[in-house]
PDB file of N, CA and C in Angstrom:
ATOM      1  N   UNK A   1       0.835  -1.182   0.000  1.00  0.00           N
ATOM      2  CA  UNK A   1       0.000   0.000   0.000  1.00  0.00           C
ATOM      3  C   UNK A   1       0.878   1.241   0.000  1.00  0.00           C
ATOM      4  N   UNK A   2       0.751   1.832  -0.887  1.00  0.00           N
ATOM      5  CA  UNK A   2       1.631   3.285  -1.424  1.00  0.00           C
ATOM      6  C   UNK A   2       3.261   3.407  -0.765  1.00  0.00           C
ATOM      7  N   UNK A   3       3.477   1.652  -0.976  1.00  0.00           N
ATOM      8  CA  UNK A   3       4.964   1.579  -0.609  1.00  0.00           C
ATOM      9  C   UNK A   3       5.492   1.734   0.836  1.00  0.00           C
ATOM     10  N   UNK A   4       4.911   1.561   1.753  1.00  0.00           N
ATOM     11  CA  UNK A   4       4.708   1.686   2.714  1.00  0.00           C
ATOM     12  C   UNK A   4       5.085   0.308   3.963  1.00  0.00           C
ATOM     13  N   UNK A   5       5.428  -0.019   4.757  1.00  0.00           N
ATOM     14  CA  UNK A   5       5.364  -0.775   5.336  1.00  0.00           C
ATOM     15  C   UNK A   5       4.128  -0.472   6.656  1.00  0.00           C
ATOM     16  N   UNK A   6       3.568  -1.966   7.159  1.00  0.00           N
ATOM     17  CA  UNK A   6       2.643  -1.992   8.156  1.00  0.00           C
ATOM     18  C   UNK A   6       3.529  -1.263   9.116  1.00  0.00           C
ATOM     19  N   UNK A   7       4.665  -0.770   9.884  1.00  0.00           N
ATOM     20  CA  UNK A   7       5.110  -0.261  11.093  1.00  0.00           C
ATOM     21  C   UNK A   7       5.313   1.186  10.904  1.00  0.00           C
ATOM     22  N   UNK A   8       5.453   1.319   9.223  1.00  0.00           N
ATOM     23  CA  UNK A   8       5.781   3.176   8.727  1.00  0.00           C
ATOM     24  C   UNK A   8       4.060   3.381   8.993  1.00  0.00           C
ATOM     25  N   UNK A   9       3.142   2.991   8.506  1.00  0.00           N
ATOM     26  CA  UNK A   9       1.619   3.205   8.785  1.00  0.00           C
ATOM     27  C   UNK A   9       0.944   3.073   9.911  1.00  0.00           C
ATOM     28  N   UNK A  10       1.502   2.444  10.916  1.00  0.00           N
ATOM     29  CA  UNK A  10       0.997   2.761  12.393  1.00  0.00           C
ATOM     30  C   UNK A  10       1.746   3.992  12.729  1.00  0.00           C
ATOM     31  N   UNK A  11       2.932   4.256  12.467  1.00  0.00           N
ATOM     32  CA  UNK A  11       4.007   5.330  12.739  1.00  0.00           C
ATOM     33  C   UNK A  11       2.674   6.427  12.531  1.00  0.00           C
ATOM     34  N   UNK A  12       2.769   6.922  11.042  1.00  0.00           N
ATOM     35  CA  UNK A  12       2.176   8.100  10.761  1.00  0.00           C
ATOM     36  C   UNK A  12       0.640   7.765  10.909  1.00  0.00           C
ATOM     37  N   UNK A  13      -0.141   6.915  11.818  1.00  0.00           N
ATOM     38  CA  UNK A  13      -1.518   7.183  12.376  1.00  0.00           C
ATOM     39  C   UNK A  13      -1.264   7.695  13.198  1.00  0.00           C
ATOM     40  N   UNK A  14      -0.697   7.180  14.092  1.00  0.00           N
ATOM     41  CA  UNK A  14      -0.250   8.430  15.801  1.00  0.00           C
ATOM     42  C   UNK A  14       0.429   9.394  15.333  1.00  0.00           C
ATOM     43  N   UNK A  15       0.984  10.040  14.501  1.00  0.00           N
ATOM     44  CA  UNK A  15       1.468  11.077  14.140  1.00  0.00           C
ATOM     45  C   UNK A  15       0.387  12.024  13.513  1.00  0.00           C
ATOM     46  N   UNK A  16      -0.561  11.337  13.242  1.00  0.00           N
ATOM     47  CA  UNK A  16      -1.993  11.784  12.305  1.00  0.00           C
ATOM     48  C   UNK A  16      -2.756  12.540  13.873  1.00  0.00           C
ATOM     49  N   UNK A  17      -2.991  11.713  14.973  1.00  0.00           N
ATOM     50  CA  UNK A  17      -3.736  11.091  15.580  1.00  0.00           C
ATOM     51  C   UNK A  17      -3.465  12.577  16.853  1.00  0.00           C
ATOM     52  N   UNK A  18      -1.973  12.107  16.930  1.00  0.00           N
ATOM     53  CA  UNK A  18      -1.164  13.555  17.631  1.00  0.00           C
ATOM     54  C   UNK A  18      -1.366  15.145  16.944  1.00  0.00           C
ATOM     55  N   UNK A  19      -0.953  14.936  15.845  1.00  0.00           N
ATOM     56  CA  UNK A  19      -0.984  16.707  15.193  1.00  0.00           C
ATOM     57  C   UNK A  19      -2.538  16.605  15.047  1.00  0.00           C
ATOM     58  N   UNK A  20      -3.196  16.543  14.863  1.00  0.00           N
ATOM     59  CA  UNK A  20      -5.103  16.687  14.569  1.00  0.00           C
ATOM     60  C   UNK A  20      -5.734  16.259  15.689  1.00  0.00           C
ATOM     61  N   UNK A  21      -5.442  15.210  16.446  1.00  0.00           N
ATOM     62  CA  UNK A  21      -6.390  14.912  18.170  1.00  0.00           C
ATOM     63  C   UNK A  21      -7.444  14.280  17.275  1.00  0.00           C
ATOM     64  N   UNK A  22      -8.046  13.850  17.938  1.00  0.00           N
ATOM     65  CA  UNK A  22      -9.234  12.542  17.975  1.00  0.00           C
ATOM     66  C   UNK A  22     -10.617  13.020  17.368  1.00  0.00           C
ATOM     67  N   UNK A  23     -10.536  14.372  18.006  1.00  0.00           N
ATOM     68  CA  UNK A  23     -11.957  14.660  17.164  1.00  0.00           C
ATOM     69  C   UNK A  23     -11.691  15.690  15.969  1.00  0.00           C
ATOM     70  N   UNK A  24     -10.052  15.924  15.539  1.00  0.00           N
ATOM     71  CA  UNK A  24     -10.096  16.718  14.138  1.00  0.00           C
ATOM     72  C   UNK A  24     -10.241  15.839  13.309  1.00  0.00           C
ATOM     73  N   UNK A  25      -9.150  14.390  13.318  1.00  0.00           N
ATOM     74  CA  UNK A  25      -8.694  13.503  12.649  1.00  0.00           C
ATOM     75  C   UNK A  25      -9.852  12.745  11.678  1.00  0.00           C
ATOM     76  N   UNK A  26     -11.124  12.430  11.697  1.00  0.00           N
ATOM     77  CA  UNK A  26     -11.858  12.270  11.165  1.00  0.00           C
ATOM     78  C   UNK A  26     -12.309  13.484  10.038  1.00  0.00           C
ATOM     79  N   UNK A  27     -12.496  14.693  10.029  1.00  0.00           N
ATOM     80  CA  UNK A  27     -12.290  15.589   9.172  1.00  0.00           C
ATOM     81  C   UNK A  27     -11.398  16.130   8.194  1.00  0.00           C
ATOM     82  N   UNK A  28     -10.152  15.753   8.726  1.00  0.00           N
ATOM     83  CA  UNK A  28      -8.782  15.698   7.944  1.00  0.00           C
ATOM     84  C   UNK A  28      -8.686  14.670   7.187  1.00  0.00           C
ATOM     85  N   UNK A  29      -9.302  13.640   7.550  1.00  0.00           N
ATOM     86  CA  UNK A  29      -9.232  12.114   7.015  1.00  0.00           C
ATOM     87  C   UNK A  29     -10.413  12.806   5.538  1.00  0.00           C
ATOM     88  N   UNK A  30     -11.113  12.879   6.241  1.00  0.00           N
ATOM     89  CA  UNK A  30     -12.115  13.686   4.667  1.00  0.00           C
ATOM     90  C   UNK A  30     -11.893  14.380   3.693  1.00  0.00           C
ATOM     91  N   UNK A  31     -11.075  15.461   4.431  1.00  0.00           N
ATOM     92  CA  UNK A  31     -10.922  16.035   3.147  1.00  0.00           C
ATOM     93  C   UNK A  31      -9.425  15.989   2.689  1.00  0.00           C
ATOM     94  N   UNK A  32      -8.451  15.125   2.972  1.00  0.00           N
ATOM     95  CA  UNK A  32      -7.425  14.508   2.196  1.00  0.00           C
ATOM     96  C   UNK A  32      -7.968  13.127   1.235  1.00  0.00           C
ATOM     97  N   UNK A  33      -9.060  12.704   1.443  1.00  0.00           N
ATOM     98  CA  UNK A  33      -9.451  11.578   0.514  1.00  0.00           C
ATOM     99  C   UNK A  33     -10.614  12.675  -0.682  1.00  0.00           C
ATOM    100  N   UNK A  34     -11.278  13.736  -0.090  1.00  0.00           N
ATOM    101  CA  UNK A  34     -11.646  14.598  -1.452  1.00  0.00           C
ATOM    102  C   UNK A  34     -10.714  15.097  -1.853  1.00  0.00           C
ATOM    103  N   UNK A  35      -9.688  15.781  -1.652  1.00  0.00           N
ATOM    104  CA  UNK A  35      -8.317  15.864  -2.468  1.00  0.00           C
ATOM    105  C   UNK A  35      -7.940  15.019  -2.966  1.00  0.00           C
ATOM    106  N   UNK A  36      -7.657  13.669  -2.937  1.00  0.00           N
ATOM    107  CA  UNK A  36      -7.439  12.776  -3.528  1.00  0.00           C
ATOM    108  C   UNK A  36      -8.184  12.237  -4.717  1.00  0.00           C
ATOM    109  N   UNK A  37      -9.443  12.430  -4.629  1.00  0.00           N
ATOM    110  CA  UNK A  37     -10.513  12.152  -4.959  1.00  0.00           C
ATOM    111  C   UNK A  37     -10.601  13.035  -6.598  1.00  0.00           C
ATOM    112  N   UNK A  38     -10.136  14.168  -6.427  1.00  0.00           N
ATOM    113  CA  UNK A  38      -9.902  15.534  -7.216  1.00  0.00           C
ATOM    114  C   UNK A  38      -8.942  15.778  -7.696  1.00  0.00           C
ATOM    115  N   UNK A  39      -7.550  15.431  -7.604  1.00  0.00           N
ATOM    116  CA  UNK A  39      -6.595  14.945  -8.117  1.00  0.00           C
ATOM    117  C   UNK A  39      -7.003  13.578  -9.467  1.00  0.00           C
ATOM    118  N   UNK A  40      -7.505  12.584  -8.441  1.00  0.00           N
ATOM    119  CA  UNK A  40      -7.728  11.174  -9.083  1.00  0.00           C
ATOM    120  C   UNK A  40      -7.840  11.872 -11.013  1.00  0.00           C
ATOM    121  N   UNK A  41      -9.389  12.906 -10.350  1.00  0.00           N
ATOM    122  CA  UNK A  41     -10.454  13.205 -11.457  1.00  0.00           C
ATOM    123  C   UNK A  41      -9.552  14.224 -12.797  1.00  0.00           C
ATOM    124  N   UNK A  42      -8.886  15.043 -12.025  1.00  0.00           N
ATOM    125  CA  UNK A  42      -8.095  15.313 -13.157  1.00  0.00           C
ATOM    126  C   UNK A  42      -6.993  14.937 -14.168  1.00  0.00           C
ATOM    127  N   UNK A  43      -6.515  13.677 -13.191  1.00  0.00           N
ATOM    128  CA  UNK A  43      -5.320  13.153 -13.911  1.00  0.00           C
ATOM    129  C   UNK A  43      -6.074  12.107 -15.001  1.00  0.00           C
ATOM    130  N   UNK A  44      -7.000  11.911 -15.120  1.00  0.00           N
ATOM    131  CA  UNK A  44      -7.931  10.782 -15.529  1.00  0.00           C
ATOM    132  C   UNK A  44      -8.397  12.004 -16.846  1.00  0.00           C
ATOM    133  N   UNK A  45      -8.885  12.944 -16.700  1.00  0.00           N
ATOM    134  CA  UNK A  45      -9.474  14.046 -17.661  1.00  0.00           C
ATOM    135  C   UNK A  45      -7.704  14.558 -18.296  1.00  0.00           C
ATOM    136  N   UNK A  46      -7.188  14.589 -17.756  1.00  0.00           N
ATOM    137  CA  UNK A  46      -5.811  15.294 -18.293  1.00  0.00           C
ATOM    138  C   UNK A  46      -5.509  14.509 -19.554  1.00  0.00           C
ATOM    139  N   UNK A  47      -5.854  12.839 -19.088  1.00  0.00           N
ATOM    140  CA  UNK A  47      -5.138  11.555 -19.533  1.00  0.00           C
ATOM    141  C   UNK A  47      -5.514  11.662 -20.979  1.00  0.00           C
ATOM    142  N   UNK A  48      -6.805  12.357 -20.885  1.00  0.00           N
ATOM    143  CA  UNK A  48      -8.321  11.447 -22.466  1.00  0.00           C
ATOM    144  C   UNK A  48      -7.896  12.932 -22.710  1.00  0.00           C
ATOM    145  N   UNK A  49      -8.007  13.723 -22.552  1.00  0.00           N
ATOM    146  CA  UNK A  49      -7.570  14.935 -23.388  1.00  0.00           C
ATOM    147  C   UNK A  49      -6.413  14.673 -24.310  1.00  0.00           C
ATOM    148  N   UNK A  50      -5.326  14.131 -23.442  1.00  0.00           N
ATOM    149  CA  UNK A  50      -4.027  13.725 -24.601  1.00  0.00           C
ATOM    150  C   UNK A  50      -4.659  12.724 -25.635  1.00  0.00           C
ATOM    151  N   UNK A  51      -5.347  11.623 -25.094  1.00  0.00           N
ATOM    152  CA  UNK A  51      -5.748  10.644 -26.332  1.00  0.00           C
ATOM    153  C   UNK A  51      -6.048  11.188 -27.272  1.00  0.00           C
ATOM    154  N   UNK A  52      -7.506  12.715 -26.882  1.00  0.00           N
ATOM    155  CA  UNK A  52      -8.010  12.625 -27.802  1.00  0.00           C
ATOM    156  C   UNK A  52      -7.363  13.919 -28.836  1.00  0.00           C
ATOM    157  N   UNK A  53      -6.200  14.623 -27.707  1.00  0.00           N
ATOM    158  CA  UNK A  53      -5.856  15.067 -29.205  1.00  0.00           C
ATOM    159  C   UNK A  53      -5.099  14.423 -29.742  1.00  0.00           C
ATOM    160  N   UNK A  54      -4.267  13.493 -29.396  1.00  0.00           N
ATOM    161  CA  UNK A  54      -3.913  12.881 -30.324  1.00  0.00           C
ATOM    162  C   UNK A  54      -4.555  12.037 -31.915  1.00  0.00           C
ATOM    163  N   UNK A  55      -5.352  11.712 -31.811  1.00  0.00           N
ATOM    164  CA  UNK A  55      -6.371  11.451 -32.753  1.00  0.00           C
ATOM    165  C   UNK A  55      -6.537   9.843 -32.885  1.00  0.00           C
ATOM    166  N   UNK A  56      -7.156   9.533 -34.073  1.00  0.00           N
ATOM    167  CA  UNK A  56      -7.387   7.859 -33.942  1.00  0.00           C
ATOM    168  C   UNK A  56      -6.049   6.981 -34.133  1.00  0.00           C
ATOM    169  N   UNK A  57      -4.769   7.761 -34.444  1.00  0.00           N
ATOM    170  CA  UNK A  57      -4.178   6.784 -34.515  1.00  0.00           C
ATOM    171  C   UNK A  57      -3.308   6.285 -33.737  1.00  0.00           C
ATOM    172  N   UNK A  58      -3.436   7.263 -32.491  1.00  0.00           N
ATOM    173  CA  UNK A  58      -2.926   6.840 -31.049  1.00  0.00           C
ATOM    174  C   UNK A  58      -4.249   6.211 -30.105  1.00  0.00           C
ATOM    175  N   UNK A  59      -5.222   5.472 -30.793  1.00  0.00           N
ATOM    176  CA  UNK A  59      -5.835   5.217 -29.697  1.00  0.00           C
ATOM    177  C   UNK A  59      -5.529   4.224 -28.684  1.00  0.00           C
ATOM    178  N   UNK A  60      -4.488   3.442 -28.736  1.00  0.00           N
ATOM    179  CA  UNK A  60      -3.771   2.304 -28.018  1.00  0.00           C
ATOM    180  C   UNK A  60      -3.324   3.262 -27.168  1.00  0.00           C
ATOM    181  N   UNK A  61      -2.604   4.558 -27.652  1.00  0.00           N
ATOM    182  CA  UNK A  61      -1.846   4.885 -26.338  1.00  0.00           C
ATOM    183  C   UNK A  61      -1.931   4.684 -24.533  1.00  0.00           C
ATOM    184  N   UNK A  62      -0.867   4.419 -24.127  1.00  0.00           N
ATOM    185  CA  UNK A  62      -1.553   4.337 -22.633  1.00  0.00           C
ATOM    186  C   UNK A  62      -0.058   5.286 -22.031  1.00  0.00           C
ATOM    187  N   UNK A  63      -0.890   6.448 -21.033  1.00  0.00           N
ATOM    188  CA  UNK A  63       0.679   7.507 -20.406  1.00  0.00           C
ATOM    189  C   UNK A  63       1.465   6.316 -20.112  1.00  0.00           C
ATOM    190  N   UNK A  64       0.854   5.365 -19.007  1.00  0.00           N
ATOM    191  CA  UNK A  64       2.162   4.625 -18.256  1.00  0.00           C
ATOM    192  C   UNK A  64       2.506   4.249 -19.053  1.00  0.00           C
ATOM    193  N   UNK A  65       3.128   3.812 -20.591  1.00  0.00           N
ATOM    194  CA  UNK A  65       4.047   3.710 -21.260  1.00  0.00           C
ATOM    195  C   UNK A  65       5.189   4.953 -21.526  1.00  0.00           C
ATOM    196  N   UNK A  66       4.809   6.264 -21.179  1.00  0.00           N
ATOM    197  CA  UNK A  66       5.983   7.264 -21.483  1.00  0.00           C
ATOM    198  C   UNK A  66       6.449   6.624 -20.190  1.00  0.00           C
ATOM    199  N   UNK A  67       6.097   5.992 -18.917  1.00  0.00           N
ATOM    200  CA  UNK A  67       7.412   5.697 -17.626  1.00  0.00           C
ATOM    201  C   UNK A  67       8.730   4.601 -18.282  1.00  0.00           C
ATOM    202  N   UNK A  68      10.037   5.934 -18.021  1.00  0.00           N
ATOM    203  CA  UNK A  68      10.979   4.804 -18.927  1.00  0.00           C
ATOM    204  C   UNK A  68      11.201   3.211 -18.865  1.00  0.00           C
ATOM    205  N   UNK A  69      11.368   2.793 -17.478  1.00  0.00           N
ATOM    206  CA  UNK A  69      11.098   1.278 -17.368  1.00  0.00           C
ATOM    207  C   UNK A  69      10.303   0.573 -17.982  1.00  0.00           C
ATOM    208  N   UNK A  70       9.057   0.845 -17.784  1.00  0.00           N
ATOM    209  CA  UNK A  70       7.869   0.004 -18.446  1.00  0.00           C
ATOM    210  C   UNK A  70       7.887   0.135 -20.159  1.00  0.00           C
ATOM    211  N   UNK A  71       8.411   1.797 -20.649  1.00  0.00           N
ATOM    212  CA  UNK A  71       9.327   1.968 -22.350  1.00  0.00           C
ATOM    213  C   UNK A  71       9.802   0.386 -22.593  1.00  0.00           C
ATOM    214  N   UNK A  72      11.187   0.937 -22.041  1.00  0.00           N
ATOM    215  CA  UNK A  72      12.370  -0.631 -22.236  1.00  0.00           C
ATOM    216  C   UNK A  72      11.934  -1.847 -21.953  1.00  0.00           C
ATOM    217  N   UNK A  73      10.517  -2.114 -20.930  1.00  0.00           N
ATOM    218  CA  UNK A  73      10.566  -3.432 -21.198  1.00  0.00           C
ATOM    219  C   UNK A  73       9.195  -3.683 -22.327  1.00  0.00           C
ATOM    220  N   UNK A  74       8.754  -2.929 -22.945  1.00  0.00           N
ATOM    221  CA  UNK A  74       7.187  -3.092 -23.787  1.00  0.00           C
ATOM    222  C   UNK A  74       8.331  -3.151 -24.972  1.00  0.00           C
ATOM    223  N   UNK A  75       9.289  -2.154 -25.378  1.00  0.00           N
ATOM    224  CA  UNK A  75       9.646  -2.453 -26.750  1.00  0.00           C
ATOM    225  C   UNK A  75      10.595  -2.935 -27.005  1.00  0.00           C
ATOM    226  N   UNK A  76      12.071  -3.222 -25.350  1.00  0.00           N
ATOM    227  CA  UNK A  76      13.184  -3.902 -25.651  1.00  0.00           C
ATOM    228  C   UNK A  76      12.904  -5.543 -25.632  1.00  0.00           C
ATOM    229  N   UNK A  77      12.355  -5.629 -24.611  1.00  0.00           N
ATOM    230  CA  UNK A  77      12.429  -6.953 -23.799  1.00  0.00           C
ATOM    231  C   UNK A  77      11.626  -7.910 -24.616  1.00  0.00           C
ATOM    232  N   UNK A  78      10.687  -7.562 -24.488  1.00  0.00           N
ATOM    233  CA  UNK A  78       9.248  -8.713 -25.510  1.00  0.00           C
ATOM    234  C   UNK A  78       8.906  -8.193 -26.077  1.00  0.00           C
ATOM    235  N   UNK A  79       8.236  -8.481 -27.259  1.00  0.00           N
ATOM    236  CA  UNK A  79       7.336  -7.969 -28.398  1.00  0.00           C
ATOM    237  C   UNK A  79       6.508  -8.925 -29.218  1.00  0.00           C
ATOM    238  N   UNK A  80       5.992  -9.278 -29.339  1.00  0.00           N
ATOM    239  CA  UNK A  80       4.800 -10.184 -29.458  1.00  0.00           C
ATOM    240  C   UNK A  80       5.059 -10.124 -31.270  1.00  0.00           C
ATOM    241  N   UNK A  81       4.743 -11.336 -32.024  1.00  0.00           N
ATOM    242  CA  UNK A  81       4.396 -11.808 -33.098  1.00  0.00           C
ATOM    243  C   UNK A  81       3.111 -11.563 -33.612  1.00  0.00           C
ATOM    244  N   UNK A  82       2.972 -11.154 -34.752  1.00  0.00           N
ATOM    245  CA  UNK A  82       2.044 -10.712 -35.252  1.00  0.00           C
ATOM    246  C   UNK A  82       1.240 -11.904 -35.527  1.00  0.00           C
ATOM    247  N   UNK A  83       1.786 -13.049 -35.909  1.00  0.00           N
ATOM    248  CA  UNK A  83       1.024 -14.072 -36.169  1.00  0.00           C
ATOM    249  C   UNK A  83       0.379 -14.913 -35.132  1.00  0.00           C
ATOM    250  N   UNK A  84       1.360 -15.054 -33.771  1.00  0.00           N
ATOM    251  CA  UNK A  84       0.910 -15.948 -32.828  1.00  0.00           C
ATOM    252  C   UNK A  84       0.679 -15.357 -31.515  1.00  0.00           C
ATOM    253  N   UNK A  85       0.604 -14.289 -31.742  1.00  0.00           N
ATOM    254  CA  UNK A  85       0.378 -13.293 -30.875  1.00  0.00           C
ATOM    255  C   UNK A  85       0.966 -13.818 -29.395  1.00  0.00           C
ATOM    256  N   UNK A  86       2.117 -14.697 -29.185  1.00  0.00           N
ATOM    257  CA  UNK A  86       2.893 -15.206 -28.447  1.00  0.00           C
ATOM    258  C   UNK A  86       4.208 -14.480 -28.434  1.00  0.00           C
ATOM    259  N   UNK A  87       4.296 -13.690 -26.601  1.00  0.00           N
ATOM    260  CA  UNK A  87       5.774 -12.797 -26.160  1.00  0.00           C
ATOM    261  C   UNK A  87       6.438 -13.587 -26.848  1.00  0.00           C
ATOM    262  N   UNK A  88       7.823 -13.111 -27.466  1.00  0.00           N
ATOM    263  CA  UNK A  88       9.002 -13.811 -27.929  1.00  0.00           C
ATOM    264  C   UNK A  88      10.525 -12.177 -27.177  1.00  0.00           C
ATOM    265  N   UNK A  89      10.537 -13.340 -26.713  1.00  0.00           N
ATOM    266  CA  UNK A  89      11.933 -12.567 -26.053  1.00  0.00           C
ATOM    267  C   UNK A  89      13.388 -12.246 -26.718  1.00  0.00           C
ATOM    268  N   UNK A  90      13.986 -11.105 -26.405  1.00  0.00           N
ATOM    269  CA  UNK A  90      15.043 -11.427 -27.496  1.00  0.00           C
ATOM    270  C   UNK A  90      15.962 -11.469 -27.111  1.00  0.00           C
ATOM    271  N   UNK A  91      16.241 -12.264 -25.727  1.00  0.00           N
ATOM    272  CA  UNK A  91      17.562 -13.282 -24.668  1.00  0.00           C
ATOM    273  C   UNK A  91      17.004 -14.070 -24.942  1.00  0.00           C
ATOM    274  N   UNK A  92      16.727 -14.974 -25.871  1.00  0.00           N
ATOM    275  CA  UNK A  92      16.445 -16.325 -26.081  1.00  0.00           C
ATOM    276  C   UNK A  92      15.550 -16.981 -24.403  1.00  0.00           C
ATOM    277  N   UNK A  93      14.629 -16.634 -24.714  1.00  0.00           N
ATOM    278  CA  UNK A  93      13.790 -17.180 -23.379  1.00  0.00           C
ATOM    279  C   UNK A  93      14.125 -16.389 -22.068  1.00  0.00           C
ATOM    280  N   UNK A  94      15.150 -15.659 -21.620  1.00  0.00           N
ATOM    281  CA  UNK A  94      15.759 -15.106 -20.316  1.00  0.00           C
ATOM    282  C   UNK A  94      15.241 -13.932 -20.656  1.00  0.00           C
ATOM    283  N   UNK A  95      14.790 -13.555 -19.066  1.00  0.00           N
ATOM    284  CA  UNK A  95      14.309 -12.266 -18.783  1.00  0.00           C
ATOM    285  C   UNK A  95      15.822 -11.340 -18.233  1.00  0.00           C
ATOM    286  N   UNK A  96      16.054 -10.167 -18.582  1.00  0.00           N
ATOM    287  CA  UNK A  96      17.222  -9.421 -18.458  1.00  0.00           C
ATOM    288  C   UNK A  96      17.629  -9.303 -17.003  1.00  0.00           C
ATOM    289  N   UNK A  97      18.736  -9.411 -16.006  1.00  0.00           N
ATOM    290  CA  UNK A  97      18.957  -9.197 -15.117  1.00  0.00           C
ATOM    291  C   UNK A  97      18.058  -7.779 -14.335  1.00  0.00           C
ATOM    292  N   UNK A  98      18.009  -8.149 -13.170  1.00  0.00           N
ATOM    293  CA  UNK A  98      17.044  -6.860 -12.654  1.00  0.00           C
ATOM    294  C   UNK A  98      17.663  -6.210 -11.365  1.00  0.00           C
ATOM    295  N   UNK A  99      18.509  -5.274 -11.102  1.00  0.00           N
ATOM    296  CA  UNK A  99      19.124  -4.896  -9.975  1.00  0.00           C
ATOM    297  C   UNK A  99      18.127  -3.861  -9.249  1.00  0.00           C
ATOM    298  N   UNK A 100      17.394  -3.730  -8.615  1.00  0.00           N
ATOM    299  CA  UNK A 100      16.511  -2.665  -7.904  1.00  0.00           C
ATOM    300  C   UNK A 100      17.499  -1.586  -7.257  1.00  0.00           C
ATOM    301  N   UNK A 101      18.649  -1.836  -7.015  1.00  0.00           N
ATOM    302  CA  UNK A 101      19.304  -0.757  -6.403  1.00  0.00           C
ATOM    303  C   UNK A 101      20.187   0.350  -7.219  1.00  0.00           C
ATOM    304  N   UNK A 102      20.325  -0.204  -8.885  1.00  0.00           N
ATOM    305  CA  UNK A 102      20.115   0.500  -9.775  1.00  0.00           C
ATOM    306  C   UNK A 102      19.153   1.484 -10.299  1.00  0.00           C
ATOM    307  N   UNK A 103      17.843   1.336 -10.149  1.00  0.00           N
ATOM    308  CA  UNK A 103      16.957   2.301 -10.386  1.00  0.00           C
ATOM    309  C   UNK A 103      16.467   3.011  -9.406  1.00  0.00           C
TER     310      UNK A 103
END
């Protein structure tokens, strides 16, 4: 959950719980989830605006493909056959080493 561990999320409830007290914290809780909520709505309207100016021949587009990782692995890593519509990898079957402490 938003990268988070269960002990960082009890952390920042009593930290919630402390700066706001018991009877703000339910109101704050509200209107950080309508902010959220309103955010959500524009990034979603931002999204179809690009589709649609782009026109019909981006209608596949999807943003999370401009994120560079997910780039390199949609057009380096696999790419699918037109005929058998079966991933074909181009390490002969091996998926590319993955270091997380690199990215």
């Amino acid at each position: 959950m938003f990268g988070i561990s269960g002990g960082e999320f009890v952390i920042l409830l009593l930290l919630a719980l402390l700066i706001f007290g018991p009877d703000q914290l339910p109101k704050a809780a509200q209107q950080i989830g309508r902010v959220l909520r309103q955010l959500r709505t524009m990034a979603n309207s931002a999204s179809n605006d690009i589709k649609e100016g782009l026109g019909p021949e981006y209608k596949d587009f999807d943003v999370q493909d401009l994120n560079p990782k997910r780039f390199i692995q949609k057009h380096f890593w696999e790419e699918e056959e037109e005929t058998t519509k079966k991933p074909v990898s181009r390490l002969n079957g091996k998926r590319p080493p993955f270091d997380d402490e690199a990215t």
